[in-house]
ModelCIF file with pLDDT and N, C-alpha, C, O atoms, coordinates in Angstrom:
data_MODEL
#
_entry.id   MODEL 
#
_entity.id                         1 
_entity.type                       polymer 
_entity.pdbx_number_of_molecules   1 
#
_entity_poly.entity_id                      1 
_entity_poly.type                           'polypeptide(L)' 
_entity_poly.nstd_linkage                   no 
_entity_poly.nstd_monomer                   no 
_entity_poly.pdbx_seq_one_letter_code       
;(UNK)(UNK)(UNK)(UNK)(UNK)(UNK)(UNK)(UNK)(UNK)(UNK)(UNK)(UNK)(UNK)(UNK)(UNK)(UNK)
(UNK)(UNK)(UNK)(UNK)(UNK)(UNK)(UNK)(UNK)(UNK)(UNK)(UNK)(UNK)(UNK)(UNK)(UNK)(UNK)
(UNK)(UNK)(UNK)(UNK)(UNK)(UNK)(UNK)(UNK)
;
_entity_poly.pdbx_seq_one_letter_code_can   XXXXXXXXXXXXXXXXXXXXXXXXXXXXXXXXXXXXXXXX 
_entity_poly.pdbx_strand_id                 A 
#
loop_
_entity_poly_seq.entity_id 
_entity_poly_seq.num 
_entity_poly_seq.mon_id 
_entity_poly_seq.hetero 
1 1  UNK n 
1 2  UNK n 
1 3  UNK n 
1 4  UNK n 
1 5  UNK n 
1 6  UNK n 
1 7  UNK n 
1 8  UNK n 
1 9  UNK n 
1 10 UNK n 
1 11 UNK n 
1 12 UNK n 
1 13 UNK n 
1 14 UNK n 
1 15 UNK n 
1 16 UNK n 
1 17 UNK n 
1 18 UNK n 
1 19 UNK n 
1 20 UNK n 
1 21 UNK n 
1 22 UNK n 
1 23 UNK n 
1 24 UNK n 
1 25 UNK n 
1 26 UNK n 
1 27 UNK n 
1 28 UNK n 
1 29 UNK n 
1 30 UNK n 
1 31 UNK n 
1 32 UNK n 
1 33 UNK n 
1 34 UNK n 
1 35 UNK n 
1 36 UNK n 
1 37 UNK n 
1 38 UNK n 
1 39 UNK n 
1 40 UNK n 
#
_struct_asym.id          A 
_struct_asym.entity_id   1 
#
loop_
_ma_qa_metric.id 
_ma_qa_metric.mode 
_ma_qa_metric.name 
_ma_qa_metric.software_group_id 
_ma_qa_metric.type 
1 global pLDDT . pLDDT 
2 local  pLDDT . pLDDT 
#
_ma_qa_metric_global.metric_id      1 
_ma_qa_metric_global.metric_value   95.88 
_ma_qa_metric_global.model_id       1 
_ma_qa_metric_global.ordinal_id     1 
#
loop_
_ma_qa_metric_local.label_asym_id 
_ma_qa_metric_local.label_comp_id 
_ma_qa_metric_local.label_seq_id 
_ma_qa_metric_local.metric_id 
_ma_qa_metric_local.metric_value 
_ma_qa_metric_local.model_id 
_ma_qa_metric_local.ordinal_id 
A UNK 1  2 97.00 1 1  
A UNK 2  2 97.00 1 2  
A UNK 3  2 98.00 1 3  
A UNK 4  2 97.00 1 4  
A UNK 5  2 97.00 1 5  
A UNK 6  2 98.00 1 6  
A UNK 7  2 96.00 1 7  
A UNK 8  2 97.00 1 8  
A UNK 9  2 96.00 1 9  
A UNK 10 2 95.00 1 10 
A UNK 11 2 95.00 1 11 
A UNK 12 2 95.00 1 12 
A UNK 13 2 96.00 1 13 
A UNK 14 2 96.00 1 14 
A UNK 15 2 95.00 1 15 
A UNK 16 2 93.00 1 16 
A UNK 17 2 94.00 1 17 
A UNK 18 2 95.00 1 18 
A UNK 19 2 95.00 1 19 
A UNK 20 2 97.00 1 20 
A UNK 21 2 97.00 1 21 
A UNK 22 2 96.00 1 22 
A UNK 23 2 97.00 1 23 
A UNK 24 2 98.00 1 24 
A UNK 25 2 98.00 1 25 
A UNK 26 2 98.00 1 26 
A UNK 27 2 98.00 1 27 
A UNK 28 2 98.00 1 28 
A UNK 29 2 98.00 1 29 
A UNK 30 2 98.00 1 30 
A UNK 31 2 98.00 1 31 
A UNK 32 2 96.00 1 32 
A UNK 33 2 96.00 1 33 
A UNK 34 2 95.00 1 34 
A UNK 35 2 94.00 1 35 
A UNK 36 2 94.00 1 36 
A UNK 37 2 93.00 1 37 
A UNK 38 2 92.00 1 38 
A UNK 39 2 92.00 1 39 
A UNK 40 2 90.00 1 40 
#
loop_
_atom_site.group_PDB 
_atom_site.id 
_atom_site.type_symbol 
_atom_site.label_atom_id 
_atom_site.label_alt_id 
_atom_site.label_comp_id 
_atom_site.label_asym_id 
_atom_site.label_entity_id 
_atom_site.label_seq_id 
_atom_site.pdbx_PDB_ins_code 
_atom_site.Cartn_x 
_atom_site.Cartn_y 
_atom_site.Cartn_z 
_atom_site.occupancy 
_atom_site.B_iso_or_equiv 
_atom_site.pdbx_formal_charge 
_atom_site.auth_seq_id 
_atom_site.auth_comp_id 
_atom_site.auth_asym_id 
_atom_site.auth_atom_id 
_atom_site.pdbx_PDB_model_num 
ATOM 1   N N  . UNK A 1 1  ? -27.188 14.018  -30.118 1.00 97.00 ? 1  UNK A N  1 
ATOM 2   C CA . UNK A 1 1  ? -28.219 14.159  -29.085 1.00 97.00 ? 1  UNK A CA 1 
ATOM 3   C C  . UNK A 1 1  ? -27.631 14.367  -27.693 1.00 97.00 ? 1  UNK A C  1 
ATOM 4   O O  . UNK A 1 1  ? -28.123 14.994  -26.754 1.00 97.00 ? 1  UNK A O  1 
ATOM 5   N N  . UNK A 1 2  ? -26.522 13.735  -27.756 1.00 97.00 ? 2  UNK A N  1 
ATOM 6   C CA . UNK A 1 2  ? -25.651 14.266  -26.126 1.00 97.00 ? 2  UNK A CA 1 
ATOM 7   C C  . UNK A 1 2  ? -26.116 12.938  -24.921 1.00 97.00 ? 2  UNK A C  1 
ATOM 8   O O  . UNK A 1 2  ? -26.047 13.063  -23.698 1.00 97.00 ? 2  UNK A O  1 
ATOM 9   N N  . UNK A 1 3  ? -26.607 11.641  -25.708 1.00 98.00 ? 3  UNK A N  1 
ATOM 10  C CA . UNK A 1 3  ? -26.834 10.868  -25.127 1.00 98.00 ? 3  UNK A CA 1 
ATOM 11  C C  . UNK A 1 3  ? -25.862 9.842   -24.305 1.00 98.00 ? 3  UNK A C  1 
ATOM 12  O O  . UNK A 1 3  ? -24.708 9.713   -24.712 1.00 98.00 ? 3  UNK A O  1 
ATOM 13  N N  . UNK A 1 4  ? -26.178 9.310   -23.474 1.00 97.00 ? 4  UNK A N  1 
ATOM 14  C CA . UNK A 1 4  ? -24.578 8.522   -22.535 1.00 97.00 ? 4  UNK A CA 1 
ATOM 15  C C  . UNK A 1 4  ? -25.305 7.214   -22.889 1.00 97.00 ? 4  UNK A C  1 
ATOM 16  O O  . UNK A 1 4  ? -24.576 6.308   -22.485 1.00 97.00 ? 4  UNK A O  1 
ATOM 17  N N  . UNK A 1 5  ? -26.775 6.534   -23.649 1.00 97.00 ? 5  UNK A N  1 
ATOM 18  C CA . UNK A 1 5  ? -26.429 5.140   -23.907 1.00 97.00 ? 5  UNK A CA 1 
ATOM 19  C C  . UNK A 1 5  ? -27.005 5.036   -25.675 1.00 97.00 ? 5  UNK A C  1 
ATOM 20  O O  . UNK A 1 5  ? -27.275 5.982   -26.416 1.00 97.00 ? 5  UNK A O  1 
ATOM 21  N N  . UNK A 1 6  ? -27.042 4.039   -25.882 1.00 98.00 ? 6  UNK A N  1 
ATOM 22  C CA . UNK A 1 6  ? -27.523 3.631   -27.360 1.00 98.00 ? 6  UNK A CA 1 
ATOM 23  C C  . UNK A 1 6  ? -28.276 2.205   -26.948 1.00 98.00 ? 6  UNK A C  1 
ATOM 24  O O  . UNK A 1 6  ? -27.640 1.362   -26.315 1.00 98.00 ? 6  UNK A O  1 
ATOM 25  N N  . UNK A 1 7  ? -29.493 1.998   -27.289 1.00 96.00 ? 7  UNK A N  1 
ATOM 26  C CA . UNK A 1 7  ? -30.586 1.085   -26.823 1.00 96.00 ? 7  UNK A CA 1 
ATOM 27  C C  . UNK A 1 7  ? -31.376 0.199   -27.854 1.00 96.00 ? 7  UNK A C  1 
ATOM 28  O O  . UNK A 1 7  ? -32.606 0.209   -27.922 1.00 96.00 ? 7  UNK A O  1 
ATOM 29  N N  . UNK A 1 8  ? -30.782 -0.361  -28.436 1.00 97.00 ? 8  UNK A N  1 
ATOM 30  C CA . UNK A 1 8  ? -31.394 -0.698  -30.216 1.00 97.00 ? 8  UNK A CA 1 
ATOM 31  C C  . UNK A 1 8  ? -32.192 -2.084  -29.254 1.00 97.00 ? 8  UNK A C  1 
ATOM 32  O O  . UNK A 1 8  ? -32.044 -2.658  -28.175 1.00 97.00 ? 8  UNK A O  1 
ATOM 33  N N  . UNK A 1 9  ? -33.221 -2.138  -30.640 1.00 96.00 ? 9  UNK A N  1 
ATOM 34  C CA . UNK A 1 9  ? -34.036 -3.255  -30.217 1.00 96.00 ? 9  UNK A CA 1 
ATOM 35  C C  . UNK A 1 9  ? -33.360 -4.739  -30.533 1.00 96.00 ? 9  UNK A C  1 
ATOM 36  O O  . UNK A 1 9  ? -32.933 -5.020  -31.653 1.00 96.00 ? 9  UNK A O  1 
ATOM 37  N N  . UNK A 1 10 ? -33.313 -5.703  -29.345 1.00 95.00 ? 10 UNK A N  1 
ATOM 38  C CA . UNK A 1 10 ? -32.295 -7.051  -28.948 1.00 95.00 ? 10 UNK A CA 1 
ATOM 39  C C  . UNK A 1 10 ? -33.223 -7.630  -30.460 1.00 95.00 ? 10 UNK A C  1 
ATOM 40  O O  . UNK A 1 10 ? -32.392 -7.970  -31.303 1.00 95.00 ? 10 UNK A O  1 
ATOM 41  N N  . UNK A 1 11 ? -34.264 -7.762  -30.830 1.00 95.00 ? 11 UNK A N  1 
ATOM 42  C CA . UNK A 1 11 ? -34.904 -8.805  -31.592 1.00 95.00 ? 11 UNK A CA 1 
ATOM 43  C C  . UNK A 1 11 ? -34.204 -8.367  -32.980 1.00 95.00 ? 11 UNK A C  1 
ATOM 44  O O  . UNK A 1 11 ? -33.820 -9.126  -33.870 1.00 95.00 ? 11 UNK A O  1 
ATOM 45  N N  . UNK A 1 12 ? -34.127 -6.868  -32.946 1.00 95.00 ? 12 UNK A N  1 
ATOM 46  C CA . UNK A 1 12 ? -33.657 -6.716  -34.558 1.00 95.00 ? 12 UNK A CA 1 
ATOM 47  C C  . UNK A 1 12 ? -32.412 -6.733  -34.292 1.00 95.00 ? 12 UNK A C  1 
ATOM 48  O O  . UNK A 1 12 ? -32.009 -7.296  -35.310 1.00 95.00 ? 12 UNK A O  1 
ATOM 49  N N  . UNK A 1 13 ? -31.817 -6.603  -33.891 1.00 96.00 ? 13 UNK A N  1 
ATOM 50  C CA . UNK A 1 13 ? -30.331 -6.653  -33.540 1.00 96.00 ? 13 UNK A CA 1 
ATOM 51  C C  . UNK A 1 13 ? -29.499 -8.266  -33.942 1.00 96.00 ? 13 UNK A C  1 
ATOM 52  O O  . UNK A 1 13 ? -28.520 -8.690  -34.556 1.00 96.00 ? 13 UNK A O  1 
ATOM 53  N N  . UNK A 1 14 ? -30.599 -8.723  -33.164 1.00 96.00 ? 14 UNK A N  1 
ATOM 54  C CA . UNK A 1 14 ? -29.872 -10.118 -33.422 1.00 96.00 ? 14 UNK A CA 1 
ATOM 55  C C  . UNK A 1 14 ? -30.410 -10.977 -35.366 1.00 96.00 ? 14 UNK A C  1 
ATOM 56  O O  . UNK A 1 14 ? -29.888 -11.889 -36.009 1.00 96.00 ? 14 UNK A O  1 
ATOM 57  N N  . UNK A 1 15 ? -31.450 -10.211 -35.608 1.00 95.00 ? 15 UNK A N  1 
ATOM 58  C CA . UNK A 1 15 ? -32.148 -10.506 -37.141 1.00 95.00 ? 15 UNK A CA 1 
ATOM 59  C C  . UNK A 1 15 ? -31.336 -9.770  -38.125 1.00 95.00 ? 15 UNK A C  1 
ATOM 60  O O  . UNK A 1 15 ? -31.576 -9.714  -39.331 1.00 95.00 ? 15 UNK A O  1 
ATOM 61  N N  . UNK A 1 16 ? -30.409 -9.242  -37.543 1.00 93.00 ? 16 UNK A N  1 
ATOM 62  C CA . UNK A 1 16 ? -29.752 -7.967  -38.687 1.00 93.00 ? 16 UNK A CA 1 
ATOM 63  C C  . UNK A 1 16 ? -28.078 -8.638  -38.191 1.00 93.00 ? 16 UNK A C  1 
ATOM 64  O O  . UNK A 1 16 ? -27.022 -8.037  -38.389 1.00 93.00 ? 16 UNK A O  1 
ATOM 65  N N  . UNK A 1 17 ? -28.192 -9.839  -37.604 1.00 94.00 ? 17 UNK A N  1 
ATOM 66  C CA . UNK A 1 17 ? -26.798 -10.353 -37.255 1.00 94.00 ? 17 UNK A CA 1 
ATOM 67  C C  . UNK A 1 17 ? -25.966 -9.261  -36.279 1.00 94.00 ? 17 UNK A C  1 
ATOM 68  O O  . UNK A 1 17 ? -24.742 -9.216  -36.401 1.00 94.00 ? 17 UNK A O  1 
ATOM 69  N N  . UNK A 1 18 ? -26.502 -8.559  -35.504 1.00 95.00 ? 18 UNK A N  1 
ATOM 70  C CA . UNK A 1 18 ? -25.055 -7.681  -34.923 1.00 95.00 ? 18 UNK A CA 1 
ATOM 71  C C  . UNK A 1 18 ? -24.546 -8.521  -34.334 1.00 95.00 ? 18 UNK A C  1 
ATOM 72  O O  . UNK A 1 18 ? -25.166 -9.584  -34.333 1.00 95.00 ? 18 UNK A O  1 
ATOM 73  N N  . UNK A 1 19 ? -23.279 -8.482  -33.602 1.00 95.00 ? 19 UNK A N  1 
ATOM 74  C CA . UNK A 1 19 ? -22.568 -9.137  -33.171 1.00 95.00 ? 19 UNK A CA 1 
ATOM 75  C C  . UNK A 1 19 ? -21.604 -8.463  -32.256 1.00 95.00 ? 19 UNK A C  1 
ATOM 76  O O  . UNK A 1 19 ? -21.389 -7.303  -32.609 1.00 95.00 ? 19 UNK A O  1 
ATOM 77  N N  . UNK A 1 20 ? -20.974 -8.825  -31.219 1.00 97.00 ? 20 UNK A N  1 
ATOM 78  C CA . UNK A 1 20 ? -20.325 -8.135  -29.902 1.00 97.00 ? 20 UNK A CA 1 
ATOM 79  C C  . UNK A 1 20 ? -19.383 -6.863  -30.239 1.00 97.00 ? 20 UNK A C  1 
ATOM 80  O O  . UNK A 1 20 ? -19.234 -5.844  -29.565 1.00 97.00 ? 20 UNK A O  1 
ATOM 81  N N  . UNK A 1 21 ? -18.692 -7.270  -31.678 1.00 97.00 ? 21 UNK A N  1 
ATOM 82  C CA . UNK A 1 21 ? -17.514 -6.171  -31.943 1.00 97.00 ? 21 UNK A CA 1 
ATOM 83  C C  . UNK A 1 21 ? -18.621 -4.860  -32.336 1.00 97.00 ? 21 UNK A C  1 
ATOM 84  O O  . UNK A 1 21 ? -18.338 -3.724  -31.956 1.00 97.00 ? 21 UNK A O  1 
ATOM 85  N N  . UNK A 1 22 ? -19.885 -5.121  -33.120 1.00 96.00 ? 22 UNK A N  1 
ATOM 86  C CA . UNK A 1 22 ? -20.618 -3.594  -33.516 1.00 96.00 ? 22 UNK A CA 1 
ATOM 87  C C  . UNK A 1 22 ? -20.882 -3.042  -32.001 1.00 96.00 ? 22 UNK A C  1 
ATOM 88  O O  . UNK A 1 22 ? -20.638 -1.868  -31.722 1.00 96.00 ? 22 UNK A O  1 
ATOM 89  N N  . UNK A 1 23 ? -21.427 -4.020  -30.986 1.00 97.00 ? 23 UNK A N  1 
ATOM 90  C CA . UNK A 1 23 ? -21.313 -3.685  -29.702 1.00 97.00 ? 23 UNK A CA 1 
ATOM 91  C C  . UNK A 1 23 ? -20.682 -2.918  -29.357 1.00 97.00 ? 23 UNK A C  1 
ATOM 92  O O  . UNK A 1 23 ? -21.133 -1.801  -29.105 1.00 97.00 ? 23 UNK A O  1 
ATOM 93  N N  . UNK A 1 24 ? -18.803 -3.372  -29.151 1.00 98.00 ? 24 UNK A N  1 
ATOM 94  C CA . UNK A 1 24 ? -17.974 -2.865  -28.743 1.00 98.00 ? 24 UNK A CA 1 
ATOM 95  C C  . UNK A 1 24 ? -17.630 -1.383  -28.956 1.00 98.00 ? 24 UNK A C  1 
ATOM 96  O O  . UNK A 1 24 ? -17.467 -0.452  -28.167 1.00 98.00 ? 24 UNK A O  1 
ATOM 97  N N  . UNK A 1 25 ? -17.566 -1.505  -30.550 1.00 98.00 ? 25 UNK A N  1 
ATOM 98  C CA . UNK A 1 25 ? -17.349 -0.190  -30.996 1.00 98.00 ? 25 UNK A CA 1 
ATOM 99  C C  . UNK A 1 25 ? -18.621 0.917   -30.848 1.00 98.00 ? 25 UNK A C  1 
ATOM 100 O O  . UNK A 1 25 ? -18.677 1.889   -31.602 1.00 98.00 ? 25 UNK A O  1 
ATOM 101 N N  . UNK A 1 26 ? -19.203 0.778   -30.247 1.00 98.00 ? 26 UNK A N  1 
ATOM 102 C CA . UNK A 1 26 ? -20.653 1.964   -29.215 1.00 98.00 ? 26 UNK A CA 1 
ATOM 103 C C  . UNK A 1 26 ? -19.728 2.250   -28.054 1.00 98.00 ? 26 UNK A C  1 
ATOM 104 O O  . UNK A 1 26 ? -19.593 3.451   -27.821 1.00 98.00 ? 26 UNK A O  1 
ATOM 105 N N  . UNK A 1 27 ? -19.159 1.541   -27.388 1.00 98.00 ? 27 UNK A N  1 
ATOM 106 C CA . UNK A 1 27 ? -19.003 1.274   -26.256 1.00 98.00 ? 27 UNK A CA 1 
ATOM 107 C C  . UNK A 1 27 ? -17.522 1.941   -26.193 1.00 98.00 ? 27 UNK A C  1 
ATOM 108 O O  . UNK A 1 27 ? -17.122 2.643   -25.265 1.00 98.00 ? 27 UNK A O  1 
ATOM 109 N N  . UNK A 1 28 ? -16.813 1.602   -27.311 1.00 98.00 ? 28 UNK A N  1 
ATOM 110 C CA . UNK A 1 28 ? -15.531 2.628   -27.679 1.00 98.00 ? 28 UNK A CA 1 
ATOM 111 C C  . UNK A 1 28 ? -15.905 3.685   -27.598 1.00 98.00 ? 28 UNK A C  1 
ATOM 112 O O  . UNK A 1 28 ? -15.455 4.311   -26.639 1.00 98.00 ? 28 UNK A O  1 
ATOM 113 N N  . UNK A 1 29 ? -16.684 4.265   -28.328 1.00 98.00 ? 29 UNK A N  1 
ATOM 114 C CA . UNK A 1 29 ? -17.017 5.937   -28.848 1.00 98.00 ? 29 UNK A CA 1 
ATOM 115 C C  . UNK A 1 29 ? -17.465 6.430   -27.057 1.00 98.00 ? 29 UNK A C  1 
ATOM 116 O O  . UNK A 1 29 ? -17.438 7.615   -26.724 1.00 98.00 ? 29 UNK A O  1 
ATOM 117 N N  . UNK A 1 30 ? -17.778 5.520   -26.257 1.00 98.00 ? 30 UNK A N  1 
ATOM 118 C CA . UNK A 1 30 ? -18.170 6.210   -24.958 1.00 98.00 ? 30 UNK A CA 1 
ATOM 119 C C  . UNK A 1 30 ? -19.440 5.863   -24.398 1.00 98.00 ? 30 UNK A C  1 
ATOM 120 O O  . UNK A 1 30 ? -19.597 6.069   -23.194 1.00 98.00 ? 30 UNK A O  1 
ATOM 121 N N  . UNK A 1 31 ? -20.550 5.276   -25.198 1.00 98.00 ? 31 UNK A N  1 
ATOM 122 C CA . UNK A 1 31 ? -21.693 5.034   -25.031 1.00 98.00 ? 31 UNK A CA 1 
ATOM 123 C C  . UNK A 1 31 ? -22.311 4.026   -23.922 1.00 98.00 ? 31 UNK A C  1 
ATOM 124 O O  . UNK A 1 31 ? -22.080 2.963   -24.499 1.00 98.00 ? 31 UNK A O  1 
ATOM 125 N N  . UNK A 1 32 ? -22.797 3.745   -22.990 1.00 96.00 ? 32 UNK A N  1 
ATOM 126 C CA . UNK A 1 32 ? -23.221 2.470   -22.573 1.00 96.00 ? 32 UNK A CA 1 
ATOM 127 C C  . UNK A 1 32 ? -24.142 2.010   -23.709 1.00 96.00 ? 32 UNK A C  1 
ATOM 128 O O  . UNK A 1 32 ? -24.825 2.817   -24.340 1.00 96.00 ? 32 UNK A O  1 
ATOM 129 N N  . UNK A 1 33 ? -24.144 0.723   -23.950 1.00 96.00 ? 33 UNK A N  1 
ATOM 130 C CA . UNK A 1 33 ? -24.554 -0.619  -24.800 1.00 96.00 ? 33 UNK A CA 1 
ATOM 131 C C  . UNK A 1 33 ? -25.600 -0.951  -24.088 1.00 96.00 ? 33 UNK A C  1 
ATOM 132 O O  . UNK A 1 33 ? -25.402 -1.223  -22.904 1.00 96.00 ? 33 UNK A O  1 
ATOM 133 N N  . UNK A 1 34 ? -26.691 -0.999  -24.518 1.00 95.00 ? 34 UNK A N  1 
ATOM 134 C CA . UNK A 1 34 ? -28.456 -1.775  -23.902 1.00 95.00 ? 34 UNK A CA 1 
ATOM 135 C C  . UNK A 1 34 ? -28.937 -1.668  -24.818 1.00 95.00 ? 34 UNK A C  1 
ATOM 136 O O  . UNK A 1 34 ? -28.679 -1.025  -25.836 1.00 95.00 ? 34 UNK A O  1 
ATOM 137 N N  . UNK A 1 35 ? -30.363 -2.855  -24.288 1.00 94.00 ? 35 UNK A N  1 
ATOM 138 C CA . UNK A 1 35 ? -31.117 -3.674  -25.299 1.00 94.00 ? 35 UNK A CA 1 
ATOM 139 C C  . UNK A 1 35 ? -32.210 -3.045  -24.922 1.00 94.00 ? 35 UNK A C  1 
ATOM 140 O O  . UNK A 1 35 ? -32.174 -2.614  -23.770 1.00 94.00 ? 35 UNK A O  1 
ATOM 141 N N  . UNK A 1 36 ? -33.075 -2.873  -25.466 1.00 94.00 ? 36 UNK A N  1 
ATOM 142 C CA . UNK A 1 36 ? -34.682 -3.041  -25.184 1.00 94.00 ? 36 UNK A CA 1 
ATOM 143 C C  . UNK A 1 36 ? -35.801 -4.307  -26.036 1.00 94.00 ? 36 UNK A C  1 
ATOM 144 O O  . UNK A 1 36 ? -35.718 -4.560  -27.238 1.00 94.00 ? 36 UNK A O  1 
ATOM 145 N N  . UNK A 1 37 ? -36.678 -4.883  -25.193 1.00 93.00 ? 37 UNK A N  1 
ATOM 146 C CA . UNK A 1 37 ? -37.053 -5.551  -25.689 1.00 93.00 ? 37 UNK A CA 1 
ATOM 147 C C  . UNK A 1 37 ? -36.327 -7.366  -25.467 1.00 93.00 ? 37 UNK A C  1 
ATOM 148 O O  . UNK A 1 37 ? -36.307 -8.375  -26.172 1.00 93.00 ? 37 UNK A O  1 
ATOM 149 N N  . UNK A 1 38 ? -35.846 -7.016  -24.166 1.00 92.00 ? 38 UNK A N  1 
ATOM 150 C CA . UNK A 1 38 ? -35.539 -8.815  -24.161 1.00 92.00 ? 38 UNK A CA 1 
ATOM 151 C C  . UNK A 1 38 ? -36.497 -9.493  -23.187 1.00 92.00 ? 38 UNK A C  1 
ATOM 152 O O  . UNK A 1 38 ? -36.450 -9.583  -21.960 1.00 92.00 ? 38 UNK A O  1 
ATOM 153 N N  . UNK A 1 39 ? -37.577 -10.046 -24.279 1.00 92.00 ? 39 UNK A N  1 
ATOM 154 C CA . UNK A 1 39 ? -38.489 -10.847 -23.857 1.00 92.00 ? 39 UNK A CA 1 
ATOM 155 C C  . UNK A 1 39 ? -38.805 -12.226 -23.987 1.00 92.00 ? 39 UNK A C  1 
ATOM 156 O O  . UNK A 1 39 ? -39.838 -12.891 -24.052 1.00 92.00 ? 39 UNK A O  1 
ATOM 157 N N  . UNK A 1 40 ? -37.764 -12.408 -24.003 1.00 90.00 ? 40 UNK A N  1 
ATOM 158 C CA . UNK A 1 40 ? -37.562 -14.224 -24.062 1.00 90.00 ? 40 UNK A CA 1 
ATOM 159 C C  . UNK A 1 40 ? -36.198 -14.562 -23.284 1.00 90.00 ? 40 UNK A C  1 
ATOM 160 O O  . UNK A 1 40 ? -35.822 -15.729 -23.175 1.00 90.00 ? 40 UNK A O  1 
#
C-alpha cells in the first residue's frame, strides 16, 4: 500500500497476546507502530 504506519486495534492486539518484539519488528521493516482504539 506504500503506507509509513501500521495501526492494529490495541484491544485485539493485546487478546491475540502481541507483545513489544511483533512491535519492533513493524518498526524494523520501517513502519511507525500505533494503536487505535485505546479507550481505557
Amino acid at each position: 500500500m506504500g503506507v509509513f504506519a501500521i495501526c492494529p486495534g490495541a484491544e485485539q492486539a493485546k487478546k491475540q497476546g502481541w507483545t513489544v518484539e511483533q512491535a519492533d519488528k513493524i518498526r524494523a521493516a520501517g513502519f511507525s507502530f500505533r494503536f487505535f482504539g485505546v479507550n481505557r
